[in-house]
PDB file of N, CA and C in Angstrom:
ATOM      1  N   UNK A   1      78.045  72.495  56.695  1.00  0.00           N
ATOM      2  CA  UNK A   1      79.090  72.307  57.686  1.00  0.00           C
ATOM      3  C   UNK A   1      79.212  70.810  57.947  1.00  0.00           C
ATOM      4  N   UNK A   2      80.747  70.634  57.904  1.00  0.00           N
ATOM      5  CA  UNK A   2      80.472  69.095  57.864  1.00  0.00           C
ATOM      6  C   UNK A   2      80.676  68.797  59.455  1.00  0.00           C
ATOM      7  N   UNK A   3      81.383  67.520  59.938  1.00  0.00           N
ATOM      8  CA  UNK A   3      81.754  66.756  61.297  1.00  0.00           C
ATOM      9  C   UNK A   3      82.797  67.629  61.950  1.00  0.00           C
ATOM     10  N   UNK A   4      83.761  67.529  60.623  1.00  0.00           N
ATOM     11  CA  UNK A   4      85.221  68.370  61.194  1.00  0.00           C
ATOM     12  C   UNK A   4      85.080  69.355  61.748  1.00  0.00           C
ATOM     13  N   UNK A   5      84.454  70.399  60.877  1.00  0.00           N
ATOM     14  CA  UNK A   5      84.247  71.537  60.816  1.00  0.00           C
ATOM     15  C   UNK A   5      83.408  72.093  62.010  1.00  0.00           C
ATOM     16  N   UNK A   6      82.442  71.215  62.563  1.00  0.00           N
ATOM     17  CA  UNK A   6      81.814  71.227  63.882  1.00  0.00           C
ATOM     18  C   UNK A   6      82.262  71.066  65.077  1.00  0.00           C
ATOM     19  N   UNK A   7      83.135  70.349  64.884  1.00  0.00           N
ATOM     20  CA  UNK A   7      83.963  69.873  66.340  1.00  0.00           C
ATOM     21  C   UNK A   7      85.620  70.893  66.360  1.00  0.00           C
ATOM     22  N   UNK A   8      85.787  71.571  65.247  1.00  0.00           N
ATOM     23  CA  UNK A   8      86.835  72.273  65.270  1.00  0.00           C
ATOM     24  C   UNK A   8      86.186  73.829  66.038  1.00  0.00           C
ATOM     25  N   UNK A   9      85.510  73.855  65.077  1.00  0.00           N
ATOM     26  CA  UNK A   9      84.772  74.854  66.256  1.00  0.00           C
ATOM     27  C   UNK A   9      84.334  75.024  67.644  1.00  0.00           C
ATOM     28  N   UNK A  10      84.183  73.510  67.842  1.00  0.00           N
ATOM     29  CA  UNK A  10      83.953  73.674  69.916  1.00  0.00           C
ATOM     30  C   UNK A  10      85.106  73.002  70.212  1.00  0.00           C
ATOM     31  N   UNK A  11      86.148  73.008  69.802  1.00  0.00           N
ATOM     32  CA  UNK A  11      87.678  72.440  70.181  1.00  0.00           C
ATOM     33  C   UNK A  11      88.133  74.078  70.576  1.00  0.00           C
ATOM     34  N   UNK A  12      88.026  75.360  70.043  1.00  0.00           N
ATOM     35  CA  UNK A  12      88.911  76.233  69.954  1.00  0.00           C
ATOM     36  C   UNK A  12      88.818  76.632  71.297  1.00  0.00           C
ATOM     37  N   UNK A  13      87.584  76.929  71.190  1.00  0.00           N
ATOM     38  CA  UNK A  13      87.167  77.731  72.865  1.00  0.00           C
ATOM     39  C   UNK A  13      87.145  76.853  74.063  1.00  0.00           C
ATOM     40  N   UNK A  14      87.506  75.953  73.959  1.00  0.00           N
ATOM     41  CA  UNK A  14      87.705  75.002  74.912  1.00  0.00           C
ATOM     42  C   UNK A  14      89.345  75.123  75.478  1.00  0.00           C
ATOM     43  N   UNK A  15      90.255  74.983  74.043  1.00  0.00           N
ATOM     44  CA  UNK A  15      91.765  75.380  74.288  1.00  0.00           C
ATOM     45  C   UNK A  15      91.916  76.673  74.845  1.00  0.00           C
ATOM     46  N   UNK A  16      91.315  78.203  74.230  1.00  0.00           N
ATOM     47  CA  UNK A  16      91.162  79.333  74.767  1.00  0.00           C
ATOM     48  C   UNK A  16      90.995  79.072  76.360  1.00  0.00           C
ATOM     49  N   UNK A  17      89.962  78.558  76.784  1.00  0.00           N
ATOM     50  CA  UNK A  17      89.495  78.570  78.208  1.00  0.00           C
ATOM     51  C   UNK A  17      90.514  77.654  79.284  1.00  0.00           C
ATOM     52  N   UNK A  18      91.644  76.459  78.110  1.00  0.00           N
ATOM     53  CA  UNK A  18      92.503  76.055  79.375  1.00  0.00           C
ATOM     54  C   UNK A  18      94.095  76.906  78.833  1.00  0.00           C
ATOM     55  N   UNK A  19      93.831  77.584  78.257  1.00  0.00           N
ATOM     56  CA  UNK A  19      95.070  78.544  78.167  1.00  0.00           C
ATOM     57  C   UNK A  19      95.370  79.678  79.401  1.00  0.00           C
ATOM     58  N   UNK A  20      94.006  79.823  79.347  1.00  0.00           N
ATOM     59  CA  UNK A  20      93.700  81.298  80.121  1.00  0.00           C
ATOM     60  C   UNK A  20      93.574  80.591  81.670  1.00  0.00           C
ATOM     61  N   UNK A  21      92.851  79.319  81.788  1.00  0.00           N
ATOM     62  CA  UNK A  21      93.131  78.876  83.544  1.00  0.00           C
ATOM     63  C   UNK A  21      94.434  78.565  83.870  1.00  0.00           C
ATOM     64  N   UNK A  22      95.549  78.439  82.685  1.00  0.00           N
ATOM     65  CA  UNK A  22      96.747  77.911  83.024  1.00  0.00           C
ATOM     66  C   UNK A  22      97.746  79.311  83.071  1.00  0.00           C
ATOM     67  N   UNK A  23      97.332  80.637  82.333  1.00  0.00           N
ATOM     68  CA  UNK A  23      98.033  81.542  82.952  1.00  0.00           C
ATOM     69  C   UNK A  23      97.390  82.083  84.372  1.00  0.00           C
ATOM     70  N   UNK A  24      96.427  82.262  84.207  1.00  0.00           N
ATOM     71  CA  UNK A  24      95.855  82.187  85.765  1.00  0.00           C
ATOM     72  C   UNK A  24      96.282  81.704  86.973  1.00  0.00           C
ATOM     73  N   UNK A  25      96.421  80.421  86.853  1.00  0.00           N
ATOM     74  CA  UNK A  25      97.014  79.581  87.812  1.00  0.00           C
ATOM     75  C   UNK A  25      98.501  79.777  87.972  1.00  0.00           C
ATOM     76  N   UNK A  26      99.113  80.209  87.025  1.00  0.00           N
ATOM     77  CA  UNK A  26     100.793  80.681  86.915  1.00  0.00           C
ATOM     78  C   UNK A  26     100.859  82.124  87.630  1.00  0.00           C
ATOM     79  N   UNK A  27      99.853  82.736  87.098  1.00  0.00           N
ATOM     80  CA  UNK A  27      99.735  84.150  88.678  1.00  0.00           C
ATOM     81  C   UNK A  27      99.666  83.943  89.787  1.00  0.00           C
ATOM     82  N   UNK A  28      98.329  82.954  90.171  1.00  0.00           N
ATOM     83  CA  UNK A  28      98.063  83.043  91.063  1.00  0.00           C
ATOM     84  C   UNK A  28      99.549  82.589  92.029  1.00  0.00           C
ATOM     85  N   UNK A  29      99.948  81.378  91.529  1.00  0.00           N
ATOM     86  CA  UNK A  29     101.368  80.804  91.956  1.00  0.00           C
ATOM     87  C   UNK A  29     102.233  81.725  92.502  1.00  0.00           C
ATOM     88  N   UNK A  30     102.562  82.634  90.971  1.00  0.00           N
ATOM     89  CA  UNK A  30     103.638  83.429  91.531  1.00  0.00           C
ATOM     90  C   UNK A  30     103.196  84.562  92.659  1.00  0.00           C
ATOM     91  N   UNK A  31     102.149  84.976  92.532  1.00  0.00           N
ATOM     92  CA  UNK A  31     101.633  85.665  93.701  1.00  0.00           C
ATOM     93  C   UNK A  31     102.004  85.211  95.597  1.00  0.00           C
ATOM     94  N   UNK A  32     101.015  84.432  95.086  1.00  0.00           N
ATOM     95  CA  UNK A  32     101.070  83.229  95.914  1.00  0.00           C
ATOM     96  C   UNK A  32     102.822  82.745  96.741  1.00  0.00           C
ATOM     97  N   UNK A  33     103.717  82.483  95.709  1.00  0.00           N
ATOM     98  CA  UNK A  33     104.962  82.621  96.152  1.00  0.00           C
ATOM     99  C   UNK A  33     105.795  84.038  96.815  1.00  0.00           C
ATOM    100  N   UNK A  34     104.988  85.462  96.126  1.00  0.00           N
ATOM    101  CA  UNK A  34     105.720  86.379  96.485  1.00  0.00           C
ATOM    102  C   UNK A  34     105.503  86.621  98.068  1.00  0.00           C
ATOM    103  N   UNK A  35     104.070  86.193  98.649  1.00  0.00           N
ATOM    104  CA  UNK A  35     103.657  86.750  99.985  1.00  0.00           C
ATOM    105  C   UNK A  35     104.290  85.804 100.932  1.00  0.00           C
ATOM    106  N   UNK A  36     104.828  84.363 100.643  1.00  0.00           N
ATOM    107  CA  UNK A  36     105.136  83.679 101.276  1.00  0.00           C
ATOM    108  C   UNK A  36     106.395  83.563 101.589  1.00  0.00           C
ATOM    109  N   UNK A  37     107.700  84.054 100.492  1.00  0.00           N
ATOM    110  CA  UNK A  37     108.533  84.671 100.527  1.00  0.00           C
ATOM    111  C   UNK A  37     108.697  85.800 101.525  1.00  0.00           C
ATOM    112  N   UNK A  38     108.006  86.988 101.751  1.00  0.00           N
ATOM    113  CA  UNK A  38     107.587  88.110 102.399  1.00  0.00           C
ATOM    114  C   UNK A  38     107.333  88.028 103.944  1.00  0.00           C
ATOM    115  N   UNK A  39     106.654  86.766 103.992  1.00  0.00           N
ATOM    116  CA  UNK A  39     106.572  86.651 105.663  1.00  0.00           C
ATOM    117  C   UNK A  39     107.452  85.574 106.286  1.00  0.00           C
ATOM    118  N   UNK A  40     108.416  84.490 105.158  1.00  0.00           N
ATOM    119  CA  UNK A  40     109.629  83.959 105.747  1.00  0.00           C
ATOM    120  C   UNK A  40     110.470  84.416 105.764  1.00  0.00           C
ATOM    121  N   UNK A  41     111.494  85.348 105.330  1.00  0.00           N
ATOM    122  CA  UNK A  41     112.675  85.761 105.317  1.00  0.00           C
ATOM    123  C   UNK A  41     112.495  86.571 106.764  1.00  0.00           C
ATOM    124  N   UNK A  42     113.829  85.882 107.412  1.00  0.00           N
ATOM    125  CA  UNK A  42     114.024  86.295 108.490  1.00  0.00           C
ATOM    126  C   UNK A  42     115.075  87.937 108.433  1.00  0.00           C
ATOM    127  N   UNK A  43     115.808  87.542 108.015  1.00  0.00           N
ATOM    128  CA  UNK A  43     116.972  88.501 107.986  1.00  0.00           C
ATOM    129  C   UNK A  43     117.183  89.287 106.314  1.00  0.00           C
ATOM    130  N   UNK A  44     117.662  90.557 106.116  1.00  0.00           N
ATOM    131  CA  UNK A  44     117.750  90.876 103.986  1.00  0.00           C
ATOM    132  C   UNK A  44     119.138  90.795 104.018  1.00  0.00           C
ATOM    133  N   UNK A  45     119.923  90.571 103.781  1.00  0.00           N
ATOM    134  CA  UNK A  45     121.199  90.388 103.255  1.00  0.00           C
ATOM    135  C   UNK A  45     120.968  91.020 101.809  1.00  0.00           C
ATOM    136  N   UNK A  46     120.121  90.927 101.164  1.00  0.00           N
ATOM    137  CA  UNK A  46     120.543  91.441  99.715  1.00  0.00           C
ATOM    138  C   UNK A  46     120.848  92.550  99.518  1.00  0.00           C
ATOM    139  N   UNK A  47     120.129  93.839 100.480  1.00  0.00           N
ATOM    140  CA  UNK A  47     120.550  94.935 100.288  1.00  0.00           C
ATOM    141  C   UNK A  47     119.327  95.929  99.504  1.00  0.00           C
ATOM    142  N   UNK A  48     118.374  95.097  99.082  1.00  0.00           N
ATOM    143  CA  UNK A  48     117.380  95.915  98.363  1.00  0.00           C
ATOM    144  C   UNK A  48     116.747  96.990  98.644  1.00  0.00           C
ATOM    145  N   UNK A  49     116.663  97.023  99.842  1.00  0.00           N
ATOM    146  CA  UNK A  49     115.778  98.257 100.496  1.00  0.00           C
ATOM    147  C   UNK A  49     114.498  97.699 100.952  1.00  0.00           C
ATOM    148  N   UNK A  50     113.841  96.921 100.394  1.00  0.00           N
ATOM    149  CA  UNK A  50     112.448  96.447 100.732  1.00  0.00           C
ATOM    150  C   UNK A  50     112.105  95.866 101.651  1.00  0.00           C
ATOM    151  N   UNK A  51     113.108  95.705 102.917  1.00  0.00           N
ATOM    152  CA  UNK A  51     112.957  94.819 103.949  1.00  0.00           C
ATOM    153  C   UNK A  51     112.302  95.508 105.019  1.00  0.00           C
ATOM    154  N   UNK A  52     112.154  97.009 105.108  1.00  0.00           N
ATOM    155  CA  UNK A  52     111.872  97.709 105.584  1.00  0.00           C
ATOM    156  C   UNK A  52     112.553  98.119 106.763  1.00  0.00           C
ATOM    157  N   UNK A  53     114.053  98.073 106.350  1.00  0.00           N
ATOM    158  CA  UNK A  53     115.115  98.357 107.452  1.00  0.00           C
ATOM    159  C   UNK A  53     115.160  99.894 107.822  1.00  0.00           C
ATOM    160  N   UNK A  54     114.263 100.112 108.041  1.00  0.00           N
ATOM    161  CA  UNK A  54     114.642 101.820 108.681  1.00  0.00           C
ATOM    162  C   UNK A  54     115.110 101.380 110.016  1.00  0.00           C
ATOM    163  N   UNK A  55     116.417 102.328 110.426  1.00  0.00           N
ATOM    164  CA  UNK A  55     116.094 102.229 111.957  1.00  0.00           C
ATOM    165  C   UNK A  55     115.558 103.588 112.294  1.00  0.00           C
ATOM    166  N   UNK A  56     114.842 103.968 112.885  1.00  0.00           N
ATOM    167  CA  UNK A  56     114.213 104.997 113.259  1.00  0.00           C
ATOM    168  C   UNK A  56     115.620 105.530 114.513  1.00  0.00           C
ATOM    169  N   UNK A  57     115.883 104.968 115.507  1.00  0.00           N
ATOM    170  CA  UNK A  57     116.568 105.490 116.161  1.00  0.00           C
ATOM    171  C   UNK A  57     118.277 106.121 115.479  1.00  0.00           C
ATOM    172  N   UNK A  58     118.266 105.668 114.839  1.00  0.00           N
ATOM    173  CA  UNK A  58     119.372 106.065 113.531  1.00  0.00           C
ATOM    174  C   UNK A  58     118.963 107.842 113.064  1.00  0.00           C
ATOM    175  N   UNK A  59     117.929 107.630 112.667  1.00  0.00           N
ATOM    176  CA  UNK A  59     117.443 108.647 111.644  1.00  0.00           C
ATOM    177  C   UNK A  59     117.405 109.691 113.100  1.00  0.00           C
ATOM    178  N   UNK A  60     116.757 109.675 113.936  1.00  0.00           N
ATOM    179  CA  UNK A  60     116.369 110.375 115.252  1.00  0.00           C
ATOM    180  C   UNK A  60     118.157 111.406 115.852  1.00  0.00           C
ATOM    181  N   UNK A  61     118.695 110.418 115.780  1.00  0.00           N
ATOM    182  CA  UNK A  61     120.382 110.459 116.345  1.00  0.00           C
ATOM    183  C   UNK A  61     120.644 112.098 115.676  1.00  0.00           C
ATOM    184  N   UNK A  62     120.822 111.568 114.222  1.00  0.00           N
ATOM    185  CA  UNK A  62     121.018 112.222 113.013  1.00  0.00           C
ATOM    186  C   UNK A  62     120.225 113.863 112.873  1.00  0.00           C
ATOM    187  N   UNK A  63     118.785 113.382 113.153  1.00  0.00           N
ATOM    188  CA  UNK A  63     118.306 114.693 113.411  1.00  0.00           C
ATOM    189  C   UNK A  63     118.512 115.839 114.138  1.00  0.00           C
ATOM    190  N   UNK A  64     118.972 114.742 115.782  1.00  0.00           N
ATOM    191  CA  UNK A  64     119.490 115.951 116.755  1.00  0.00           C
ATOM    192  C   UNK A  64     120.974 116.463 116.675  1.00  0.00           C
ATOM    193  N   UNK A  65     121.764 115.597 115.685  1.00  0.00           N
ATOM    194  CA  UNK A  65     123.357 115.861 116.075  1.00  0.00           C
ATOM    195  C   UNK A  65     123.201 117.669 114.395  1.00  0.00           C
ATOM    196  N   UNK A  66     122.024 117.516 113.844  1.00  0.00           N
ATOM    197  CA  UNK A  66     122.195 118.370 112.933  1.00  0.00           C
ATOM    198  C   UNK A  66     121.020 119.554 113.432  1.00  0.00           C
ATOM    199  N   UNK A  67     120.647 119.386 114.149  1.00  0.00           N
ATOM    200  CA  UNK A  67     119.835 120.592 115.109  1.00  0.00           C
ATOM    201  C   UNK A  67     121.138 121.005 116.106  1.00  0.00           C
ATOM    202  N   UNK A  68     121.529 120.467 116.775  1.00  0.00           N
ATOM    203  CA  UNK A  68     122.821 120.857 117.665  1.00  0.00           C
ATOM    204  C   UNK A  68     123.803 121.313 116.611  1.00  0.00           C
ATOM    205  N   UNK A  69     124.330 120.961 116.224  1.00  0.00           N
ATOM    206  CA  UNK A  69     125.155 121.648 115.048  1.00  0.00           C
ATOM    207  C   UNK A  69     124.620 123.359 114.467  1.00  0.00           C
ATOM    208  N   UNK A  70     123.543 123.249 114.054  1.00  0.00           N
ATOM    209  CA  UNK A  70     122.810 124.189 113.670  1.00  0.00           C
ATOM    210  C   UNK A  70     123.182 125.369 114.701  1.00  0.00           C
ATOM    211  N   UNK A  71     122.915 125.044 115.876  1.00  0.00           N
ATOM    212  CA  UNK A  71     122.479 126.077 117.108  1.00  0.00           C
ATOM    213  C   UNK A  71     123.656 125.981 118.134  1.00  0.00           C
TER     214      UNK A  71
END
């Protein structure tokens, strides 16, 4: 085994190991961005559903105007 051949070999796993901290760190980020996103948005305009817009007093209304109906 010559020089090259020695140092190519502890070159690989070295690149492996900053490949893998650099997708890491790109999770952690986007993670990281999703929760922070999550506790600033004041208002959803988008419409997604995920804002957790139930109104409960909505749904409640609804229940009794279809129990009264019923009976």
């Amino acid at each position: 085994m010559n020089f090259y051949q020695a140092r190519t070999i502890n070159f690989v796993p070295m690149v492996q190991n900053l490949i893998i901290l650099l997708l890491f760190g790109a999770a952690v980020a986007y993670l990281g961005r999703q929760v922070w996103r999550s506790f600033r948005s004041g208002t959803c305009a988008s419409g997604c559903g995920k804002c957790s817009a139930v109104d409960f007093a909505q749904l409640e209304r609804k229940i009794k105007e279809k129990q009264s109906a019923s009976a």
